[in-house]
Protein backbone atom coordinates (compact mmCIF):
# COMPACT_ATOMS: atom_id res chain seq x y z
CA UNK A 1 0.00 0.00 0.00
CA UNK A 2 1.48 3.75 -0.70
CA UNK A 3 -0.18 7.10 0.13
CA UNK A 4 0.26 9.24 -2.92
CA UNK A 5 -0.13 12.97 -1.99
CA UNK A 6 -2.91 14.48 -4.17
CA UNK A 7 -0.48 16.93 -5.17
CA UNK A 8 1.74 14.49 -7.19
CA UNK A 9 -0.71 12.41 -8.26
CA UNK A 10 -1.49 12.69 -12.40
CA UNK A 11 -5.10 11.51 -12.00
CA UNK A 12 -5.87 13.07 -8.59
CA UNK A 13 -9.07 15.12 -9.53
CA UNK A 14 -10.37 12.25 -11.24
CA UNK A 15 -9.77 9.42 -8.45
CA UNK A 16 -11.10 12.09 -5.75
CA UNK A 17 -14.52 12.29 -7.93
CA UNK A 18 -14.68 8.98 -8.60
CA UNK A 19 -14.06 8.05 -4.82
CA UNK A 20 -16.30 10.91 -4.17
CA UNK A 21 -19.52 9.51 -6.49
CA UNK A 22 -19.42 5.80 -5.44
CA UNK A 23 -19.81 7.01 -1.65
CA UNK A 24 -23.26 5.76 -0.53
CA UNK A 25 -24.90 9.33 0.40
CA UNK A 26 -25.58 8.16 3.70
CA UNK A 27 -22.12 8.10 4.68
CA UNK A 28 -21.62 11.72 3.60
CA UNK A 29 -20.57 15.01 5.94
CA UNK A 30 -20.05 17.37 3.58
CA UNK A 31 -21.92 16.38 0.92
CA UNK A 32 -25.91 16.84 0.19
CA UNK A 33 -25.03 16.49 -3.67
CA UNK A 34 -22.46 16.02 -6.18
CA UNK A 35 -20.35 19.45 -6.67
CA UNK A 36 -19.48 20.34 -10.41
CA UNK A 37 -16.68 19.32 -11.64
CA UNK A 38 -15.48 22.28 -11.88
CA UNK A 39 -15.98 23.25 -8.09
CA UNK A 40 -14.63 19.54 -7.32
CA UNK A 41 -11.49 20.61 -9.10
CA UNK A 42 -11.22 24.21 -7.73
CA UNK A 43 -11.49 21.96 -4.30
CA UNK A 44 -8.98 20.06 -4.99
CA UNK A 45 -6.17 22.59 -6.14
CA UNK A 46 -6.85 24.71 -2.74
CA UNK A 47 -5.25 22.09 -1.04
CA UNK A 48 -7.84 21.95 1.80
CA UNK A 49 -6.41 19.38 4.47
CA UNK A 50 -2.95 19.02 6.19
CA UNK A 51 -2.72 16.00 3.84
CA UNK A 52 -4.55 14.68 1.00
CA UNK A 53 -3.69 11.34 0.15
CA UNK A 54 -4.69 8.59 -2.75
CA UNK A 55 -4.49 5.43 -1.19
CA UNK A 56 -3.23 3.20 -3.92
CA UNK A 57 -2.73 -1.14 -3.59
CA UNK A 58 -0.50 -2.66 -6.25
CA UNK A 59 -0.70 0.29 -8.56
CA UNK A 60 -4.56 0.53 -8.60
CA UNK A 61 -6.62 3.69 -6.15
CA UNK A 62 -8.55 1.82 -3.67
CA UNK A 63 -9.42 5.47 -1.99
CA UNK A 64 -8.36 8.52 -0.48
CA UNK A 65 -7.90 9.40 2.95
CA UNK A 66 -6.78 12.98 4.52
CA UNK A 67 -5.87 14.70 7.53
CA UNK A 68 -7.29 18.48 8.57
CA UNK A 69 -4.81 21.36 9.47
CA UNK A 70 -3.97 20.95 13.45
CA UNK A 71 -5.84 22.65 15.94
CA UNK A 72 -5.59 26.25 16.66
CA UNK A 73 -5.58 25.16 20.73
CA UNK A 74 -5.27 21.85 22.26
CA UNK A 75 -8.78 21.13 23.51
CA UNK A 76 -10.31 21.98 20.15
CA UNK A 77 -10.65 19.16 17.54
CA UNK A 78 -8.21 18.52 14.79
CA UNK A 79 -5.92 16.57 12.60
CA UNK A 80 -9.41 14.54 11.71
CA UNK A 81 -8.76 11.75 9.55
CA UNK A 82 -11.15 11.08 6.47
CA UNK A 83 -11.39 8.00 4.79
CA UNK A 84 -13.50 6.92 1.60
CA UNK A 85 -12.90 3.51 -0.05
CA UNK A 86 -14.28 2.53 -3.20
CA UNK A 87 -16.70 0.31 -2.52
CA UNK A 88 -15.26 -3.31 -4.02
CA UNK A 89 -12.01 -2.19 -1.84
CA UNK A 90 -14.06 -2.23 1.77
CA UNK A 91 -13.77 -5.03 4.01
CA UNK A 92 -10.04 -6.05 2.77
CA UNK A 93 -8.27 -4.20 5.14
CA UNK A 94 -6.94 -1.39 3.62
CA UNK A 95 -8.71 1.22 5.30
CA UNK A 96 -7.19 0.27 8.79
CA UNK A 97 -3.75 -0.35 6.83
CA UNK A 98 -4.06 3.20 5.47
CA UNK A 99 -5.06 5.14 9.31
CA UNK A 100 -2.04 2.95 10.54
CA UNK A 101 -0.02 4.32 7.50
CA UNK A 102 -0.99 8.21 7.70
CA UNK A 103 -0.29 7.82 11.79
CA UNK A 104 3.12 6.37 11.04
CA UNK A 105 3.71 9.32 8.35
CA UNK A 106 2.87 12.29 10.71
CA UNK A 107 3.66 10.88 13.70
CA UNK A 108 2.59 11.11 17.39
CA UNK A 109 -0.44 13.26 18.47
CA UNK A 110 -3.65 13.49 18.64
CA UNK A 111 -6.27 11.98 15.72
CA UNK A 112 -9.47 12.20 15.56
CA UNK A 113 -12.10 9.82 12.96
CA UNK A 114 -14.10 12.02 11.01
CA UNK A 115 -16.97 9.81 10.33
CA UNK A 116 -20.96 9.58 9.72
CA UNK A 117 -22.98 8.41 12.67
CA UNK A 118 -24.57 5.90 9.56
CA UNK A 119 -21.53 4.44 8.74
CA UNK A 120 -21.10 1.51 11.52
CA UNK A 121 -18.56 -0.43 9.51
CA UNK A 122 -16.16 2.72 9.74
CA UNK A 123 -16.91 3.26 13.32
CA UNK A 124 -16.19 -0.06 14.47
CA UNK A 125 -13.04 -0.08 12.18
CA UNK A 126 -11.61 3.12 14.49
CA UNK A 127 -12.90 1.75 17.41
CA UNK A 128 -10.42 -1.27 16.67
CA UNK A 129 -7.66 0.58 15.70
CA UNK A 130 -8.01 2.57 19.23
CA UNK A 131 -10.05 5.34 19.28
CA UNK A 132 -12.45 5.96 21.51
CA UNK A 133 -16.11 7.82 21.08
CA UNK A 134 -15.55 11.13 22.00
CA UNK A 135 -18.27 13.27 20.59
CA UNK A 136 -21.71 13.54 18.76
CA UNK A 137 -21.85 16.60 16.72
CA UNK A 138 -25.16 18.47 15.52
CA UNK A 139 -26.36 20.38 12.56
CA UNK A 140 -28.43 23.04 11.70
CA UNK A 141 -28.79 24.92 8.87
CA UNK A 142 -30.97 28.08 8.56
């Protein structure tokens, strides 16, 4: 397995849509629709996390995973890790392979899983790797 930063990757915008589009829309946080492509792309070139990785097994994307900024203070949340596999890549271990791989890369401190309250299989998967339930977040939009 390799983490190919987004920034060095020939096909990134592609992959990310791709990745993006076969995500069931009840795992989604920031999503209530597809964006344009043009948007996605904008999105893309503003490098918008800390790291923005394609996860890629035996030459072949299998997903993307990425890390936000760190936190401004301590006690607030940060370096969130977000992980989307394409769907025939889930349940063969690479998403657990991949958190273990983007820990390894940036080293100790504090992670947080960024993930839908619909999307068990991902929960238990951080719950395994460590993490512990922390938080329940709310929306509301006006």
């Amino acid at each position: 397995m390799r983490l190919i930063d987004v920034a060095e990757h020939p096909d990134a915008a592609q992959v990310l849509w791709d990745v993006l589009a076969a995500r069931p829309p009840q795992f989604s946080i920031s999503h209530k629709s597809m964006p344009s492509w043009e948007d996605h792309c904008a999105f893309v070139r503003n490098h918008p996390y800390d790291a923005f990785y394609i996860i890629e097994v035996d030459g072949r994307p299998v997903g993307k995973i990425y890390l936000t900024f760190p936190p401004a203070a301590p006690s607030l949340p940060g370096n969130e890790i977000g992980i989307d596999l394409f769907p025939d890549a889930a349940g063969k271990g690479y998403g657990p392979a991949a958190v273990k791989l983007l820990m390894e890369k940036h080293g100790p401190r504090r992670y947080v899983g960024n993930i839908s309250p619909n999307n068990e299989r991902s929960r238990r998967m951080f719950q395994r790797l460590g993490f512990i339930h922390v938080q329940d977040s709310f929306a509301l939009e006006l």
